[in-house]
Protein backbone atom coordinates (compact mmCIF):
# COMPACT_ATOMS: atom_id res chain seq x y z
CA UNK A 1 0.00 0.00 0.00
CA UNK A 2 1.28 3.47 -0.97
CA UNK A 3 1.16 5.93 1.53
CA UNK A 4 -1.54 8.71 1.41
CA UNK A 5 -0.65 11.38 -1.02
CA UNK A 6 -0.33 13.98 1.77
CA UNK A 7 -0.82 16.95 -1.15
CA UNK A 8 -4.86 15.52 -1.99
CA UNK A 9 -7.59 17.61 -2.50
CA UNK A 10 -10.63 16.08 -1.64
CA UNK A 11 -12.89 17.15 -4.82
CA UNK A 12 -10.47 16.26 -7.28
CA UNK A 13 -9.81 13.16 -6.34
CA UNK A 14 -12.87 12.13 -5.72
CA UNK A 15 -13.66 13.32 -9.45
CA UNK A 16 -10.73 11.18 -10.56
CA UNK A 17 -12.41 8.03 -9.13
CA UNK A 18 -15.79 9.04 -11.02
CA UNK A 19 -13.65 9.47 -13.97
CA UNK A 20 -11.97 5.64 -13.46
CA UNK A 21 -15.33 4.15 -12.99
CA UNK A 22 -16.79 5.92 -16.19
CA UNK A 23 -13.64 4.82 -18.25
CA UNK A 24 -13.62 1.40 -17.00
CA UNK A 25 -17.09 1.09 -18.67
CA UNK A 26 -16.27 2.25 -22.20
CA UNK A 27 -17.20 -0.04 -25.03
CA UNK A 28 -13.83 -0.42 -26.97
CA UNK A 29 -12.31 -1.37 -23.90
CA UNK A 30 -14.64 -4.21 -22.97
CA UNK A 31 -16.26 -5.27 -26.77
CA UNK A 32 -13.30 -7.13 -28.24
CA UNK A 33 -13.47 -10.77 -26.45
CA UNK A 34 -17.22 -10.92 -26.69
CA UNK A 35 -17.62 -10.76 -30.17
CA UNK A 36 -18.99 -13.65 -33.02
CA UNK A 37 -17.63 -14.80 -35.85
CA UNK A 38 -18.38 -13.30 -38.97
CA UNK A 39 -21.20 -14.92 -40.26
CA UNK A 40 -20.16 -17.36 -43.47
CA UNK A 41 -22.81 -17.08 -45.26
CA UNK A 42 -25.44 -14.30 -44.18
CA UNK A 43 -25.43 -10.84 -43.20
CA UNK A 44 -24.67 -9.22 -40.05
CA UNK A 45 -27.18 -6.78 -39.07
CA UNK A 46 -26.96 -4.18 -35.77
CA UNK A 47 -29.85 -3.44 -33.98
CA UNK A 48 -29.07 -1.43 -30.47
CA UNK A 49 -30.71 1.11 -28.18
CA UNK A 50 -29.10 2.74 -25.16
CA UNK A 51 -27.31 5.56 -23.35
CA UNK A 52 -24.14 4.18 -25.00
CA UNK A 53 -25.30 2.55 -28.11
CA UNK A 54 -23.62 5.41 -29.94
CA UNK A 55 -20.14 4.38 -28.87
CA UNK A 56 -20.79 1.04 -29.14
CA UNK A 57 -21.25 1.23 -32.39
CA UNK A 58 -18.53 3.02 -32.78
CA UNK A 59 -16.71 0.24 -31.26
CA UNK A 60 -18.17 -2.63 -32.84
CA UNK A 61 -17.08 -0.56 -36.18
CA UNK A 62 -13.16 0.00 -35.23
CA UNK A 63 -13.13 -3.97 -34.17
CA UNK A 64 -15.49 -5.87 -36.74
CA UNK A 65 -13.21 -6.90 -39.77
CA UNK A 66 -13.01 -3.67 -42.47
CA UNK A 67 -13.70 -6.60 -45.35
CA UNK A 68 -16.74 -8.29 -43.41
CA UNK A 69 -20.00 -6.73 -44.56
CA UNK A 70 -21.80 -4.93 -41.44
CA UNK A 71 -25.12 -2.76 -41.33
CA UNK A 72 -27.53 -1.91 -38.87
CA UNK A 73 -29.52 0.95 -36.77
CA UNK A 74 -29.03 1.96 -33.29
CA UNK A 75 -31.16 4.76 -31.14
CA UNK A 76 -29.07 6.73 -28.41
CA UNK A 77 -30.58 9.99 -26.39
CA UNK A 78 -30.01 12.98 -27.64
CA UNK A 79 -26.61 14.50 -27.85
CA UNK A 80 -24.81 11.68 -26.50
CA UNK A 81 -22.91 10.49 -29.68
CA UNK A 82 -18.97 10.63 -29.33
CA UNK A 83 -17.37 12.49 -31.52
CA UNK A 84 -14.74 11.06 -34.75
CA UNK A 85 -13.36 12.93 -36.90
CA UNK A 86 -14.36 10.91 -39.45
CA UNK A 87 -17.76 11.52 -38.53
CA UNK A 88 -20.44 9.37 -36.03
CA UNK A 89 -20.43 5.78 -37.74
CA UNK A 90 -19.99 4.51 -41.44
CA UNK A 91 -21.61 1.58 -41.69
CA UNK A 92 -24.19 1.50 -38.31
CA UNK A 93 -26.97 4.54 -38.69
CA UNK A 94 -27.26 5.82 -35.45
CA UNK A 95 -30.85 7.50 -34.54
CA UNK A 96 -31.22 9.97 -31.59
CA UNK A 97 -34.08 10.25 -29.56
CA UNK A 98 -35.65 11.13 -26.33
CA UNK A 99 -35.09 10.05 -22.87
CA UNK A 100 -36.35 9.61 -20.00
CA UNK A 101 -40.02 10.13 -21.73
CA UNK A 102 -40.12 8.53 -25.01
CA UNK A 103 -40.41 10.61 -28.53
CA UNK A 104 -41.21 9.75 -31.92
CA UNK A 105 -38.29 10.01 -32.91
CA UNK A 106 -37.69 6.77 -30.86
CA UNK A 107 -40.70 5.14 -31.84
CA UNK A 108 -39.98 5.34 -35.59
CA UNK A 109 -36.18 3.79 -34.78
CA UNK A 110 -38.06 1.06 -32.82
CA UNK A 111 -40.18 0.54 -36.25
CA UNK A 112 -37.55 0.45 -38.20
CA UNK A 113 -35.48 -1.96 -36.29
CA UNK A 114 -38.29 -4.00 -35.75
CA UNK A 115 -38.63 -4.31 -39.72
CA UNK A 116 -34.97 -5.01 -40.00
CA UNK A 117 -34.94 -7.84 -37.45
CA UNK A 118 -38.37 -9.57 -39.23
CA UNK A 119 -36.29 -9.39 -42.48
CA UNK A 120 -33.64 -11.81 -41.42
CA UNK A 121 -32.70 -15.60 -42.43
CA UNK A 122 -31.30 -18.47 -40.66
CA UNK A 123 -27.74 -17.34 -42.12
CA UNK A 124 -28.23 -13.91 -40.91
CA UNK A 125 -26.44 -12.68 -37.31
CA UNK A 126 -28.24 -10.01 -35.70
CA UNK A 127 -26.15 -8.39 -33.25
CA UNK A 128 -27.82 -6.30 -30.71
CA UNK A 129 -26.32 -3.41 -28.70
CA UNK A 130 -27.69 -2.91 -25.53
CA UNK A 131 -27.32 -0.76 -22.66
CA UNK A 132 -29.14 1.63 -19.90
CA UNK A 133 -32.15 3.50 -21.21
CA UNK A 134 -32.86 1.15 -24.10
CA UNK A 135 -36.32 1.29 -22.81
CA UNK A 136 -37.47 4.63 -23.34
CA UNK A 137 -35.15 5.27 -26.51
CA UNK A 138 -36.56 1.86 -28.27
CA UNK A 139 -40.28 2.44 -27.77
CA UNK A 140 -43.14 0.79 -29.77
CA UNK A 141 -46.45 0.70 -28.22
CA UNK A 142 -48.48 -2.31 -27.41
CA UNK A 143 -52.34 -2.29 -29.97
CA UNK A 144 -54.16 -0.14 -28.15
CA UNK A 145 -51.83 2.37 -26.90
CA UNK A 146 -50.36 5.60 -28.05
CA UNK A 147 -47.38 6.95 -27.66
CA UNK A 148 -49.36 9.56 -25.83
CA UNK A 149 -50.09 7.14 -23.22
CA UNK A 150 -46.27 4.97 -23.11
CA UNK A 151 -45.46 8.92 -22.18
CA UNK A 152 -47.70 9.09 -19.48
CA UNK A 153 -47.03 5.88 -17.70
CA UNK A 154 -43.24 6.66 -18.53
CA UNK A 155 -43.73 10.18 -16.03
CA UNK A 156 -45.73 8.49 -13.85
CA UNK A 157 -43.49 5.31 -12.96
CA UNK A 158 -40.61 8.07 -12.95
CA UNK A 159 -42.43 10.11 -9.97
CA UNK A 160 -43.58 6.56 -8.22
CA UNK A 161 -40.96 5.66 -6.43
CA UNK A 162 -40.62 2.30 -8.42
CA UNK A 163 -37.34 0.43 -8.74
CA UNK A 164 -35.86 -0.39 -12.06
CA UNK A 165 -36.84 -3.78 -12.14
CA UNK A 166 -40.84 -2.86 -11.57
CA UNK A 167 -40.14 0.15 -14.07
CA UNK A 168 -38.96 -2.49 -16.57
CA UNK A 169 -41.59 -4.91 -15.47
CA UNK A 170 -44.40 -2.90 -16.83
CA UNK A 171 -42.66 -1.39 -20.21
CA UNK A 172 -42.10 -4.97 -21.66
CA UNK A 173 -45.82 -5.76 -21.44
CA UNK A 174 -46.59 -2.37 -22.81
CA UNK A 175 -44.24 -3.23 -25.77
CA UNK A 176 -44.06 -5.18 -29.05
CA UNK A 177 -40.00 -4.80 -28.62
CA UNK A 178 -39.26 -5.57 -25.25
CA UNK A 179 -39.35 -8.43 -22.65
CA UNK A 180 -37.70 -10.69 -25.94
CA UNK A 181 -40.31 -9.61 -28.46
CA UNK A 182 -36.96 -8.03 -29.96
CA UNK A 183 -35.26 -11.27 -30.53
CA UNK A 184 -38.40 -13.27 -31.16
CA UNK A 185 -38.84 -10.94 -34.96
CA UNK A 186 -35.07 -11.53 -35.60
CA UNK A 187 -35.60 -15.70 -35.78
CA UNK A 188 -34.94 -17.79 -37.31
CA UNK A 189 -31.62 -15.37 -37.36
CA UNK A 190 -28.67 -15.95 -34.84
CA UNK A 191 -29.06 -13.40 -31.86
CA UNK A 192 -26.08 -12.43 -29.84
CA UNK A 193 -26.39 -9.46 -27.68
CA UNK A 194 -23.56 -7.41 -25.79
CA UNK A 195 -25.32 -5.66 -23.25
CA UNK A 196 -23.55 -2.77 -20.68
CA UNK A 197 -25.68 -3.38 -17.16
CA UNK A 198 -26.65 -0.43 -15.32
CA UNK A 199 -28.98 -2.20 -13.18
CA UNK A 200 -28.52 -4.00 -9.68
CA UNK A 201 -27.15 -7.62 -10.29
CA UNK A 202 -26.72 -7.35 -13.97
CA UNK A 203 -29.85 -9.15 -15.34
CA UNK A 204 -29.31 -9.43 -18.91
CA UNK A 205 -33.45 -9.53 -18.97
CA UNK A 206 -33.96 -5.88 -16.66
CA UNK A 207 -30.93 -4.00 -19.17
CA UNK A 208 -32.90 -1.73 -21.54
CA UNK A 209 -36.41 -3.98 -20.84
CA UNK A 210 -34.41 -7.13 -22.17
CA UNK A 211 -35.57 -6.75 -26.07
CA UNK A 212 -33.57 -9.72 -26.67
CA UNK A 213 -33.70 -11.90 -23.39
CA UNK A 214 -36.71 -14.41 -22.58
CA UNK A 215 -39.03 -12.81 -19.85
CA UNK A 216 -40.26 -14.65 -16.39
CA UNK A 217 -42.08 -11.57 -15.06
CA UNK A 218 -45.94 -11.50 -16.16
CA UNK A 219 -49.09 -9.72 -17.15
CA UNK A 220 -49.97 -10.21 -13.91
CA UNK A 221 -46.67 -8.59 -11.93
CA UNK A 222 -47.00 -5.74 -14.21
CA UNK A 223 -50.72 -5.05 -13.68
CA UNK A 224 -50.03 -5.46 -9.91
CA UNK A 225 -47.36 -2.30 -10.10
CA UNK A 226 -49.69 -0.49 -11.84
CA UNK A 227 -52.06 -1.07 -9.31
CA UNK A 228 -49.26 -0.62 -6.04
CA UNK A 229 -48.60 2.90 -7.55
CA UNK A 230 -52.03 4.12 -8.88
CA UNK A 231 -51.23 4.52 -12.24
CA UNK A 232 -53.99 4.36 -15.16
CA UNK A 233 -54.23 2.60 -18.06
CA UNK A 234 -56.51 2.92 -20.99
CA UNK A 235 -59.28 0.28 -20.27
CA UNK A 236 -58.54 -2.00 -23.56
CA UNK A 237 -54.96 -2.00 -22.62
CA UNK A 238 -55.48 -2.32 -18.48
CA UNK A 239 -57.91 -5.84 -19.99
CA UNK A 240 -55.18 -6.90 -22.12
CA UNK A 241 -52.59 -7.27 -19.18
CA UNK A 242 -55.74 -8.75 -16.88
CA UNK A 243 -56.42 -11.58 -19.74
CA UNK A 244 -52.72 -12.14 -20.26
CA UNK A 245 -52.97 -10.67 -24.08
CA UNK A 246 -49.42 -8.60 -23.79
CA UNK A 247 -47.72 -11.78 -22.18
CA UNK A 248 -43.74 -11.79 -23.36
CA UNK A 249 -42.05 -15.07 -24.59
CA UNK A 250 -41.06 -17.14 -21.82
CA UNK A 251 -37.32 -18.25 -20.77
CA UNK A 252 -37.25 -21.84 -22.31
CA UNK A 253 -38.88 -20.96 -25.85
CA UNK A 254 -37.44 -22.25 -28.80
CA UNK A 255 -37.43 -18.98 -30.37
CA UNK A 256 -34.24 -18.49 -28.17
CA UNK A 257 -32.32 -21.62 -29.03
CA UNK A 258 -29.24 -19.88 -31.09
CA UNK A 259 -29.51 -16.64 -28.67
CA UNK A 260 -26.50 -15.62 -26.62
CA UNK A 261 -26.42 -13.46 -24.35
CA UNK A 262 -22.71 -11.43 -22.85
CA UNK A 263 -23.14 -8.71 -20.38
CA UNK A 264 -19.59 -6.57 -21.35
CA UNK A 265 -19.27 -3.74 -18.85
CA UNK A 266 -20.81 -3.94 -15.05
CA UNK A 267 -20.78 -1.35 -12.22
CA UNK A 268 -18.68 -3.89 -10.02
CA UNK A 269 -16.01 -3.52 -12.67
CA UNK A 270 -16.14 -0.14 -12.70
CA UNK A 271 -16.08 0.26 -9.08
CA UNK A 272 -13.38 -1.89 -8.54
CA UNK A 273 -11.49 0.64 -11.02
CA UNK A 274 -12.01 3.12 -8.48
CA UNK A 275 -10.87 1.18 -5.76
CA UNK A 276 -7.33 0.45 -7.64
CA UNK A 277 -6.88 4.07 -8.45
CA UNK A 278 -7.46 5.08 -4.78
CA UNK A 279 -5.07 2.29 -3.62
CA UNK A 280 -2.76 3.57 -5.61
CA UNK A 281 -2.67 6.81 -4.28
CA UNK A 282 -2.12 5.89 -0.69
CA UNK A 283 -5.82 5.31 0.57
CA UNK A 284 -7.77 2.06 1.18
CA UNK A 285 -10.92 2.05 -0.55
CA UNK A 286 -13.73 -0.61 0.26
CA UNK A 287 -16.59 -1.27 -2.35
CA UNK A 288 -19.78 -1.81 -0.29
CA UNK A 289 -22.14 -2.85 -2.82
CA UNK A 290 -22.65 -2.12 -7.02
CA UNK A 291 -26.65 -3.30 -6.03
CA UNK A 292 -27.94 -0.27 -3.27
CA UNK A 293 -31.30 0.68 -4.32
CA UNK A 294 -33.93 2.34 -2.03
CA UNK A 295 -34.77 6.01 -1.63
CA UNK A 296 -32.15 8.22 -2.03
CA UNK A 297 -32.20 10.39 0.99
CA UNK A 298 -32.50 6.88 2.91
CA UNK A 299 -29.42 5.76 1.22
CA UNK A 300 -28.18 8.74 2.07
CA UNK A 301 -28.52 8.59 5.70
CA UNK A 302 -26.87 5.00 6.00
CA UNK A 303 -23.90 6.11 4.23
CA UNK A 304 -23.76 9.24 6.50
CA UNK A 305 -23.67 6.90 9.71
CA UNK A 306 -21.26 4.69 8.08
CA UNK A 307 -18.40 7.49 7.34
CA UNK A 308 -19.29 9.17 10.62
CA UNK A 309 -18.54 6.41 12.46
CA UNK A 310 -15.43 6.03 10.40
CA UNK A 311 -14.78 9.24 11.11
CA UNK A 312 -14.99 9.36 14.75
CA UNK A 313 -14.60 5.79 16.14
CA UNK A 314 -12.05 4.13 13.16
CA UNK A 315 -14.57 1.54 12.84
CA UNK A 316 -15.46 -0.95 10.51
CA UNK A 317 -12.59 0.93 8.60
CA UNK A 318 -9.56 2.81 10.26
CA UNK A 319 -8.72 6.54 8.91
CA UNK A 320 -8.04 7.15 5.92
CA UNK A 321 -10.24 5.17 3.20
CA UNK A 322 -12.79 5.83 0.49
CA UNK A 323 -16.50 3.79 0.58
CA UNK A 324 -17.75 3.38 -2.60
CA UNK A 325 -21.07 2.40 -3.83
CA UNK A 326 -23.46 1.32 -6.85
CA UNK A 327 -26.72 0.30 -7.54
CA UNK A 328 -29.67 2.72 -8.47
CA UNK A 329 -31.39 4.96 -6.12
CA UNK A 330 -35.17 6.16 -6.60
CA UNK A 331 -36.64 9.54 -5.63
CA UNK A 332 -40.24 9.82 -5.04
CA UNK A 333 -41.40 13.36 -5.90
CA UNK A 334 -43.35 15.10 -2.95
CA UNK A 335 -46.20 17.27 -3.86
CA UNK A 336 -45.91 19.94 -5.31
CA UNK A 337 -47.00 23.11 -3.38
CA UNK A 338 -49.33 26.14 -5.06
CA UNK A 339 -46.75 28.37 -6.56
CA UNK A 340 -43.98 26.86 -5.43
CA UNK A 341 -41.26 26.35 -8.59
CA UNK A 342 -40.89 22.51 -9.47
CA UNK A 343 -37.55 21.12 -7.93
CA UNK A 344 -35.05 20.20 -10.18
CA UNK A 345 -32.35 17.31 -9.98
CA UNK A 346 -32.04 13.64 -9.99
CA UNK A 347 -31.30 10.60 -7.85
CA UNK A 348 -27.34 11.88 -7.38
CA UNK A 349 -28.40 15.17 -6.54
CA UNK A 350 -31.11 14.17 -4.10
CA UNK A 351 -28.52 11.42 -1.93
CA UNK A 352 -25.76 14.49 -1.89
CA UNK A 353 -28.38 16.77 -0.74
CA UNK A 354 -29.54 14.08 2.01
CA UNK A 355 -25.99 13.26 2.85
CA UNK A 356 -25.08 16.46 3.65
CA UNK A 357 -28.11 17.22 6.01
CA UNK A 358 -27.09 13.48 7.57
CA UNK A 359 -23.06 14.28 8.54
CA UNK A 360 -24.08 17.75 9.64
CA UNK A 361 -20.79 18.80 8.78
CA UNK A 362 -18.84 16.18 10.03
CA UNK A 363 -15.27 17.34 10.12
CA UNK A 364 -13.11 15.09 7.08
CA UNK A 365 -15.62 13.72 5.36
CA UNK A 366 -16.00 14.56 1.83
CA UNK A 367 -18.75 12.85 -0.89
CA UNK A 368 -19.95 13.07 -4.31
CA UNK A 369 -22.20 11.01 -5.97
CA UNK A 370 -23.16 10.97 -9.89
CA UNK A 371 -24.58 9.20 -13.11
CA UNK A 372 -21.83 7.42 -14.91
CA UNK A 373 -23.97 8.53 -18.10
CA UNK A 374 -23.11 11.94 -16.66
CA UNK A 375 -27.04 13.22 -16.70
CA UNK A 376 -28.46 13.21 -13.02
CA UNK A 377 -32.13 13.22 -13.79
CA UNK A 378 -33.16 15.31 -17.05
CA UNK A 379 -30.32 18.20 -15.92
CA UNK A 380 -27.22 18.90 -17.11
CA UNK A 381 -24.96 18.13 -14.05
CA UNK A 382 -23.75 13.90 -13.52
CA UNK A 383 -24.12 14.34 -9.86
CA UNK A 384 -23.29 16.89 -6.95
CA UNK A 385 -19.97 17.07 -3.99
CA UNK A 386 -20.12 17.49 -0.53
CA UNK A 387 -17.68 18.89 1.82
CA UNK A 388 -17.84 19.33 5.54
CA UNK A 389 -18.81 23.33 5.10
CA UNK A 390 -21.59 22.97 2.71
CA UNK A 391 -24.35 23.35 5.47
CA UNK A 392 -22.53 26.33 6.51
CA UNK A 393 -21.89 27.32 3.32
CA UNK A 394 -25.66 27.54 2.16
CA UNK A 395 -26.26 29.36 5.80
CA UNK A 396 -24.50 32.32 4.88
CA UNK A 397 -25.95 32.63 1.61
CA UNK A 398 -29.72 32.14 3.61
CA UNK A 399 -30.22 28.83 2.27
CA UNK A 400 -31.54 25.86 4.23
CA UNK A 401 -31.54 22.08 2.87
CA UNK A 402 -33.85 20.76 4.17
CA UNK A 403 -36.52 22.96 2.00
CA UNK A 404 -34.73 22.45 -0.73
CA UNK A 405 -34.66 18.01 0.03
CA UNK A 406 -38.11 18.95 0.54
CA UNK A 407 -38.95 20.12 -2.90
CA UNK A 408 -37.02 17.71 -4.24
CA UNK A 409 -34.45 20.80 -5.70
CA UNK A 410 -30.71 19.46 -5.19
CA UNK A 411 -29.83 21.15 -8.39
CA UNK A 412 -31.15 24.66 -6.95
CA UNK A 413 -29.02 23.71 -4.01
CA UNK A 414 -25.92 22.66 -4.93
CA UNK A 415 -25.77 24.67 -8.01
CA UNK A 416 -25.76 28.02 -5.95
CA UNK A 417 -22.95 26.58 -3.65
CA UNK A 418 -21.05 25.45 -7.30
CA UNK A 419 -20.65 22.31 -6.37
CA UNK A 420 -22.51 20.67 -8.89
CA UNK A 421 -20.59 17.77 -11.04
CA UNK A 422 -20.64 18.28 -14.75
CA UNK A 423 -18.69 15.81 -16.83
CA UNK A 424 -21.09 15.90 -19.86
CA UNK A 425 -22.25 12.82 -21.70
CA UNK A 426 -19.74 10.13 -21.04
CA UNK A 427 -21.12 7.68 -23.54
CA UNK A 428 -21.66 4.73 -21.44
CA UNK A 429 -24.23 4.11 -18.38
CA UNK A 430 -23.55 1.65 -15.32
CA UNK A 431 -25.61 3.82 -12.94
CA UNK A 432 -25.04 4.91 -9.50
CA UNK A 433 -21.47 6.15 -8.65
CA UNK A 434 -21.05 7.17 -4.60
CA UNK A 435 -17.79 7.98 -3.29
CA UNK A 436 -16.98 9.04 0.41
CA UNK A 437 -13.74 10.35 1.21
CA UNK A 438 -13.12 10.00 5.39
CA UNK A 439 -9.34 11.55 6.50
């Protein structure tokens, strides 16, 4: 172990770990050992939706053979394709589109790609790109609902308080390109999907809604979350779930028989980047979990008691170290009050803003928390840092956090002590980075 780099500044090298994690998840340096053969006798066609579908079709481009024929579509959100100077990709369209509440912009992509993948033969490879918000970007309403009402329920299960795996529970059975349906129009094609997780545990069939993995949830377990969370349906549609119409193909169909499935890129990996990098500089880092999910400010408050008691007692970890975390948060949105503003910021924000109010400025403990896609929420910050002023910080300028944790507004708050976290689109997405910093 290297001794602590006695010259460290506490919001730079926490950034530095951010940056490790992010990097550690990039597509050309994870793509190359998971790839097929070239097909010998068919075509090789790309279908991909994601945060980082942009850059991995970039990737798959710089590694796929320059004399093997390759052609495809993928849809990534808006402004998040890498530049090249030779321009975005030359053989794989890419298609931007709207996220987190679907567009039509990503409804025609979904069209298209779902004419593509009926298209193919039993030579053909499909080879499907997949990552983190795949499920808004690649939308195609079940018959009987609009795009009008995919929006809706979108904005709805975003204010709920549901976890991923509920989210993505629900949008497969409101899909004809989720929950495998994907994957189901590409046979009797060869399907092999590289997927980048960016949920808790790394289910290949949560990533994106799973376009191209079997399903075991059901009509039922999505009508139930509907239900647990109050959110309406359009009566044909609500009847369709209740009779099992919008059912998903099952794990164990023979529509899945020459699928494969390789998850290239997890949040362990990337936090275990940020562990090394710490080492190496002198402090012990300890990776708690990639999995956390919960509330945010409840996260919040168990990583506060954590590093205090770090901080004051030595224990479970002696002075200095780094906790690190992933997973992915949820923030329920409180009511909003009559003229009040609406709050603005995401899950990052919203466990910086909570951890803050938690240490009660706890003397050398530092934190920042962000999106490795580098949006927190719809805003243009990845995440926020704490110090042990920040409380007294916001004091002297009048401001008190717990109204702003209270509307929800950890962009408001953090942005008027400038301590918000902008990195810009990084191009990849394994979800929740925390960091805590204890000297």
């Amino acid at each position: 172990m290297n001794s602590p780099d006695t010259s460290l500044q506490p919001r730079a090298f926490l950034q530095r770990l951010f940056q490790a994690a992010v990097t550690r998840a990039m597509p050309l340096h994870n793509m190359a050992p998971f790839l097929p053969a070239v097909p010998a006798g068919g075509r090789t066609v790309v279908l991909g939706a994601g945060k980082a579908a942009a850059s991995m079709a970039q990737a798959l481009e710089v590694l796929w053979p320059q004399d093997a024929p390759l052609q495809g579509l993928v849809v990534t959100r808006y402004d998040h394709i890498p530049p090249r100077p030779e321009g975005v990709t030359q053989r794989i369209e890419v298609v931007q589109a709207a996220h987190p509440v679907p567009d039509a912009a990503g409804l025609a992509g979904a069209e298209r790609m779902l004419a593509m993948a009926q298209g193919l033969g039993r030579d053909d490879l499909a080879l499907c790109l997949i990552s983190g918000g795949g499920s808004a970007l690649l939308t195609l309403p079940a018959l009987g609902l609009t795009l009008q009402d995919k929006q809706a329920v979108n904005r709805a299960l975003l204010a709920s308080g549901a976890d991923i795996a509920e989210m993505n529970c629900v949008r497969k059975h409101l899909s004809r390109v989720k929950g495998g349906r994907l994957a189901a129009a590409c046979a009797p094609a060869q399907v092999w999907t590289l997927a980048i997780s960016d949920v808790p545990g790394d289910d290949p069939s949560v990533i994106a809604s799973g376009p191209t993995v079997a399903d075991a949830s059901t009509c039922a377990d999505a009508l139930a979350i509907l239900r647990r969370y109050r959110i309406a349906l359009p009566s044909a549609v609500q009847q369709a779930l209740a009779d099992g119409s919008l059912e998903t193909p099952k794990p164990g169909d023979p529509l899945f028989v020459r699928n494969r499935v390789h998850v290239i890129a997890t949040p362990q990996q990337s936090l275990q980047a940020a562990a090394q990098l710490s080492r190496d500089a002198g402090v012990p880092a300890h990776i708690l979990s990639d999995a956390v999910e919960g509330e945010s400010r409840e996260v919040a408050k168990v990583h506060a008691a954590l590093a205090r008691a770090v901080a004051r007692q030595g224990e479970p970890f002696p002075r200095p170290c780094v906790l690190l975390s992933g997973g992915e948060t949820t923030v329920t949105l409180r009511p909003q009050r009559e003229g009040e503003a609406p709050g603005r910021g995401g899950r990052a924000g919203e466990f910086c803003l909570a951890l803050a109010l938690a240490l009660q400025g706890q003397p050398g403990v530092f934190g920042l928390a962000a999106d490795t896609d580098g949006i927190d929420g719809i805003e243009d910050n990845a995440g926020a840092f704490v110090a042990p002023d920040s409380l007294a910080r916001a004091a002297v300028l009048g401001l008190a956090a717990s109204d702003f944790l209270d509307r929800n507004d950890a962009y408001g708050f953090f942005s008027a002590l400038d301590d918000l976290v902008h990195s810009g689109p990084t191009h990849t997405n394994v979800n929740d980075f925390r960091a805590i910093l204890i000297l």
